[in-house]
Protein backbone atom coordinates (compact mmCIF):
# COMPACT_ATOMS: atom_id res chain seq x y z
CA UNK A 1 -37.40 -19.06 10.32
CA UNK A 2 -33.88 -19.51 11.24
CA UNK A 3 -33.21 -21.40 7.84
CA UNK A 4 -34.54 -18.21 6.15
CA UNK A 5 -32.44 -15.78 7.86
CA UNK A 6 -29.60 -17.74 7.38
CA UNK A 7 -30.29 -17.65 3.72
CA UNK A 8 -31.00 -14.07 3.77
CA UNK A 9 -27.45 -13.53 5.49
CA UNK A 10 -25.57 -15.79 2.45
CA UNK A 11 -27.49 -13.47 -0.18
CA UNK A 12 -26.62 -10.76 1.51
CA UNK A 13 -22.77 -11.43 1.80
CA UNK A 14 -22.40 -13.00 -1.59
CA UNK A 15 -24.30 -9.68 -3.02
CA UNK A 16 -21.94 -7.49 -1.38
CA UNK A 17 -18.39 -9.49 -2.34
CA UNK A 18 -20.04 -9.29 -5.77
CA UNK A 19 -20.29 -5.40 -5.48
CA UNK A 20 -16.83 -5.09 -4.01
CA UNK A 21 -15.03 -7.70 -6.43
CA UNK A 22 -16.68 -5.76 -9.79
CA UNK A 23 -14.34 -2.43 -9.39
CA UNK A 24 -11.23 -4.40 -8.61
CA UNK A 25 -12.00 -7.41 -11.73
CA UNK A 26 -12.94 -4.09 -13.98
CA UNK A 27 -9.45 -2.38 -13.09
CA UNK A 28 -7.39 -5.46 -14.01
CA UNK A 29 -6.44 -6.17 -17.63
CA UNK A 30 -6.12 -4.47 -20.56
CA UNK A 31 -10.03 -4.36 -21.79
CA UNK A 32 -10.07 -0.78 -21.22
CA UNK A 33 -7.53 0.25 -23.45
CA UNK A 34 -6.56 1.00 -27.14
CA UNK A 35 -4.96 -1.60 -29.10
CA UNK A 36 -1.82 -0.31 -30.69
CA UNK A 37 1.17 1.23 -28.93
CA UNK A 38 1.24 5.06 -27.69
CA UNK A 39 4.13 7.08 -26.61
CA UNK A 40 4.31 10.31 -24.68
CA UNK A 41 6.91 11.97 -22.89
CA UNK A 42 6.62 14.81 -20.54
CA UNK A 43 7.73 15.78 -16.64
CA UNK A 44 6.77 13.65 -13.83
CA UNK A 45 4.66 15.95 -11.64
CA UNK A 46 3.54 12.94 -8.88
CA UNK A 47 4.64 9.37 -8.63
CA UNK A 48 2.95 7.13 -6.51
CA UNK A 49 4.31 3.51 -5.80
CA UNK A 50 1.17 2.12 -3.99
CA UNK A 51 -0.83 -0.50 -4.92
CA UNK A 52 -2.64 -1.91 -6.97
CA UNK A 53 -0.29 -0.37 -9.92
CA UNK A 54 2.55 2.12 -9.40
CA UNK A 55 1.43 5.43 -11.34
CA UNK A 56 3.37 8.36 -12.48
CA UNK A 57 1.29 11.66 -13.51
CA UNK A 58 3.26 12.95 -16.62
CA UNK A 59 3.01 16.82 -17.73
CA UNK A 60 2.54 16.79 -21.41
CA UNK A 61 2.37 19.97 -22.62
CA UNK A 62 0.29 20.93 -20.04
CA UNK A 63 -1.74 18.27 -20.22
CA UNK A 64 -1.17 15.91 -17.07
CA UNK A 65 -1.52 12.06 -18.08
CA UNK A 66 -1.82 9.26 -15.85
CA UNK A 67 0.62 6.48 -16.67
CA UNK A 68 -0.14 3.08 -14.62
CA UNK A 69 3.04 0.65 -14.57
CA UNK A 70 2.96 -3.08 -13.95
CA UNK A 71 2.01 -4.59 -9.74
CA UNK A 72 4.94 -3.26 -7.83
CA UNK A 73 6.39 -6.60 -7.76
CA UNK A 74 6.73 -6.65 -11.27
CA UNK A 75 7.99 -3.19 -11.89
CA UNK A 76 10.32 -3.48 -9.19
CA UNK A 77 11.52 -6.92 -10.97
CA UNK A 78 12.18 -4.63 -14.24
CA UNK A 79 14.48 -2.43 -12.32
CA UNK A 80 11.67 0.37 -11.64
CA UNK A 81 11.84 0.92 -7.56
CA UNK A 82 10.41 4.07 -5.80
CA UNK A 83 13.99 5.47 -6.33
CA UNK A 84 14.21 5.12 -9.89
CA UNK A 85 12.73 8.16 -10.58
CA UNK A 86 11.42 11.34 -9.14
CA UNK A 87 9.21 14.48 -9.75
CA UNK A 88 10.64 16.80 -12.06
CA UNK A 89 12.59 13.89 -14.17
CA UNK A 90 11.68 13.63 -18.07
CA UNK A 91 10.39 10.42 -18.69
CA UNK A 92 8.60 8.48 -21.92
CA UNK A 93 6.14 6.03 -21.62
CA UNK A 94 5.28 3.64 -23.94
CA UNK A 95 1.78 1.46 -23.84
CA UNK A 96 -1.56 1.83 -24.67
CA UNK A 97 -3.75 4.50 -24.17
CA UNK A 98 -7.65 4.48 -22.53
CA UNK A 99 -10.01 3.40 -25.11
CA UNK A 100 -11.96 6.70 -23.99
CA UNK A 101 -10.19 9.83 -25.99
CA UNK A 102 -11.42 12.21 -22.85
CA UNK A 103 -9.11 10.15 -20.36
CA UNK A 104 -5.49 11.06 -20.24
CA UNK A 105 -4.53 7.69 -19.09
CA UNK A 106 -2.51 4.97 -20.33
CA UNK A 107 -1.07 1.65 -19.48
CA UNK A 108 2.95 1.53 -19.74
CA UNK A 109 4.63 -1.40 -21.24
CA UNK A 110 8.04 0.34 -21.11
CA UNK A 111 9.09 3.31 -18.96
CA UNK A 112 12.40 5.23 -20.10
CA UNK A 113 13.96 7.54 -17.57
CA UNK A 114 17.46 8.58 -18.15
CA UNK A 115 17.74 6.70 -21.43
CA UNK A 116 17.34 3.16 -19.42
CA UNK A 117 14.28 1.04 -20.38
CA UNK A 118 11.96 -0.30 -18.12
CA UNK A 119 10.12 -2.97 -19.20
CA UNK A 120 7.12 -3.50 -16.77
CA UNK A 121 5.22 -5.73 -19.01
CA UNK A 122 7.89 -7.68 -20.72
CA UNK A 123 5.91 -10.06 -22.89
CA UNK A 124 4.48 -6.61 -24.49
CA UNK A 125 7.48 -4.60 -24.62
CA UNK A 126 9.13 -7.53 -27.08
CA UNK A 127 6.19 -6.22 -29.67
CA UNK A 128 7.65 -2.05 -29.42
């Protein structure tokens, strides 16, 4: 009996790591975008430097777009820190775009604020 419930306890935990790991292996990557580069430039309306991906939501002609940057380590390593820019500021991203044309969201590769390039994804931006 005590052999089963310890079995029953391993399922159990491995079944829920499972169900927490999918989101966060799902998020990561590039899978759920377009291939091809995309560019839009708007307003920054909210930044957020949080993990797991520093996002800026971008006013487009009134349409607000989520742009995702690279970890915060690795934005902050292309000279993008949470002082770099702020809401109100013009700013165009380049990247690649959600693979679903409903979802105003995109990836950046390289942020420009102030005509300085940020290259959060370096090995990519070499490609613009």
């Amino acid at each position: 009996m005590a052999r089963l419930n310890r079995r029953a306890v391993l399922f159990a935990s491995l079944a829920l790591t499972a169900g927490l790991a999918g989101p966060v292996l799902a998020h990561h990557g590039w899978s759920w975008t377009d291939s091809g580069f995309f560019e839009l430039t708007g307003i920054i309306t909210e930044i957020d430097y949080g993990n797991p991906h520093p996002t800026l939501d971008v006013d487009v002609e009134g349409t607000v777009w989520r742009v995702e940057l690279a970890p915060p380590g690795a934005s902050t390593a292309a000279g993008f820190t949470e002082e770099t820019a702020s809401v109100g500021d013009e700013v165009t991203a380049i990247g690649n775009r959600s693979q679903d044309p409903n979802e105003m969201r995109m990836k950046a590769v390289r942020v420009i604020i102030d005509g300085t390039n940020y290259d959060v994804y370096p090995d990519r931006a070499a490609d613009i």
